[in-house]
Protein backbone atom coordinates (compact mmCIF):
# COMPACT_ATOMS: atom_id res chain seq x y z
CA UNK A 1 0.00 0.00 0.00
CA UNK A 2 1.38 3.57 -0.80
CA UNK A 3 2.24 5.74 2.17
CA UNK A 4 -0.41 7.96 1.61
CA UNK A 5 -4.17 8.95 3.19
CA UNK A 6 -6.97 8.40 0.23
CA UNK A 7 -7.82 12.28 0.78
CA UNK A 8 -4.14 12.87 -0.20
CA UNK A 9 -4.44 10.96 -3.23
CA UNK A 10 -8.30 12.21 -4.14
CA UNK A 11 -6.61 15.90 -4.14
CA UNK A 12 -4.28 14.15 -7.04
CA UNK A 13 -6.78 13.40 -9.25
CA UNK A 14 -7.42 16.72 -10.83
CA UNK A 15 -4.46 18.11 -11.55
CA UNK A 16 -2.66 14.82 -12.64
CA UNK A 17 -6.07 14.60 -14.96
CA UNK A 18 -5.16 18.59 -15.87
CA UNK A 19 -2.25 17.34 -16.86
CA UNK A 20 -2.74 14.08 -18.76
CA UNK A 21 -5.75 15.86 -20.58
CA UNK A 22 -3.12 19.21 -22.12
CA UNK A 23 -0.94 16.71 -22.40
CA UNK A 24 -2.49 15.07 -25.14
CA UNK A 25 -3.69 17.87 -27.13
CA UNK A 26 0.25 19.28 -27.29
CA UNK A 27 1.32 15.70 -28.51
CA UNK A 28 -1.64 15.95 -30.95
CA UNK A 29 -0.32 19.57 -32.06
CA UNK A 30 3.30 17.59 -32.64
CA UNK A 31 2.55 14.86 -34.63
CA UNK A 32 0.08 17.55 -36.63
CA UNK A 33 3.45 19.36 -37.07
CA UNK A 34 5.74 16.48 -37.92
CA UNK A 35 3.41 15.35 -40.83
CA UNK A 36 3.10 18.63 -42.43
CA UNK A 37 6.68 19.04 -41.99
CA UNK A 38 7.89 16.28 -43.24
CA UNK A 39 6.07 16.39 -46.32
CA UNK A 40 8.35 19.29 -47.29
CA UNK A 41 10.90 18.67 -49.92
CA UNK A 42 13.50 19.75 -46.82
CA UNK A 43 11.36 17.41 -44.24
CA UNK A 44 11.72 14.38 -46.28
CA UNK A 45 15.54 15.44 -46.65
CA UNK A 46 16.32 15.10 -43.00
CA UNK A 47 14.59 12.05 -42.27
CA UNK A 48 14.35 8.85 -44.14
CA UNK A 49 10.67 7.91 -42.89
CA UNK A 50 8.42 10.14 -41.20
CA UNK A 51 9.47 9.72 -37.18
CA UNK A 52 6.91 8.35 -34.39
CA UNK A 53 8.64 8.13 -31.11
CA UNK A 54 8.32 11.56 -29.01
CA UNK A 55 11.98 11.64 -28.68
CA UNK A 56 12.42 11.27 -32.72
CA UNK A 57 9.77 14.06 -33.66
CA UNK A 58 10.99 16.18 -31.03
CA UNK A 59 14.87 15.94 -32.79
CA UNK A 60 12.98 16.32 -36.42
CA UNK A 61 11.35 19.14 -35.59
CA UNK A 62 14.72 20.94 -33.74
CA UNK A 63 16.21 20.09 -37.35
CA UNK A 64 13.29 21.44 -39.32
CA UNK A 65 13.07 24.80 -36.84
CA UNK A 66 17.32 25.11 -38.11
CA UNK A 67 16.63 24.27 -41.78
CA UNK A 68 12.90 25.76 -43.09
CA UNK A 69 13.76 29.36 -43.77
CA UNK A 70 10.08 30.05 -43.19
CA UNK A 71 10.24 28.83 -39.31
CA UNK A 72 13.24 31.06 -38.70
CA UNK A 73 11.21 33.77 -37.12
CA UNK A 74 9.64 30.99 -35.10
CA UNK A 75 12.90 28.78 -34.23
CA UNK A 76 13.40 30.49 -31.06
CA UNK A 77 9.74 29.48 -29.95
CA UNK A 78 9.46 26.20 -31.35
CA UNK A 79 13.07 25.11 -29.43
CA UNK A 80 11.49 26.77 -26.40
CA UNK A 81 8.08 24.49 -26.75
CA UNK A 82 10.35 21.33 -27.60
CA UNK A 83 12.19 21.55 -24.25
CA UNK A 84 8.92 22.32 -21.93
CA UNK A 85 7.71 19.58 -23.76
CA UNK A 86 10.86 17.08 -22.92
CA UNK A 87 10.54 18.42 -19.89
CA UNK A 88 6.87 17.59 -19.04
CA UNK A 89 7.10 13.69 -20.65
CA UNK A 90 9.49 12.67 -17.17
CA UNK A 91 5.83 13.70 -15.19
CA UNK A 92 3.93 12.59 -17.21
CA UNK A 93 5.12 9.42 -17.54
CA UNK A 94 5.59 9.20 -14.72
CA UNK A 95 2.07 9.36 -13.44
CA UNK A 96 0.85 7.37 -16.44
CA UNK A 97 3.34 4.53 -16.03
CA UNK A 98 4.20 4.58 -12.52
CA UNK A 99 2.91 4.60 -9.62
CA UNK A 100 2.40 7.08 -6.54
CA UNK A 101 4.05 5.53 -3.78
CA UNK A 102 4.94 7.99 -1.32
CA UNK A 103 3.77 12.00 -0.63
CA UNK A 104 6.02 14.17 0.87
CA UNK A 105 4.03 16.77 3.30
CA UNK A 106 6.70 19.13 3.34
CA UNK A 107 6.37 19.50 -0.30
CA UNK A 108 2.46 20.90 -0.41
CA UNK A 109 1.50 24.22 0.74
């Protein structure tokens, strides 16, 4: 059993759902991105087959930001997405593959 109170864990459910939910719709918005991009005469050129994994589109789309003259007034923006997005997979895998085992009191407000 985790080390935590069920009222604890209720309080959980929103925001991890919050989460989850955005989640989603940005990875939607990705692979919406990585199809039209790679159907570009330059897209195709930096990838042999259109890439799937969120690590892979995430690299394709860091390449395509560098190489498509018309994203260069949006490179700056799309590498800034790309990382808050790298950086929000560890959570949310981590609630969607793991478990919550433990919740630190000192840690809530």
């Amino acid at each position: 059993m985790p080390n935590i109170s069920a009222a604890r864990l209720e309080a959980l459910f929103r925001p991890i759902g919050e989460l989850i939910i955005n989640w989603s719709l940005l990875d939607s918005q990705i692979v919406k991105m990585v199809a039209i991009l790679y159907h570009t005469e330059t897209g195709r050129s930096l990838q042999s087959e259109i890439p799937r994994e969120f690590s892979r589109r995430v690299s394709f789309l860091r390449k395509c930001a560098s190489k498509i003259a018309e994203l260069s007034n949006f490179a700056e923006d799309i590498r800034r997405m790309l990382t808050t997005a790298k950086e929000m997979v560890i959570v949310r895998d981590a609630f969607v593959h793991g478990a919550v085992s433990n919740y630190d009191t000192s840690l809530s407000g």
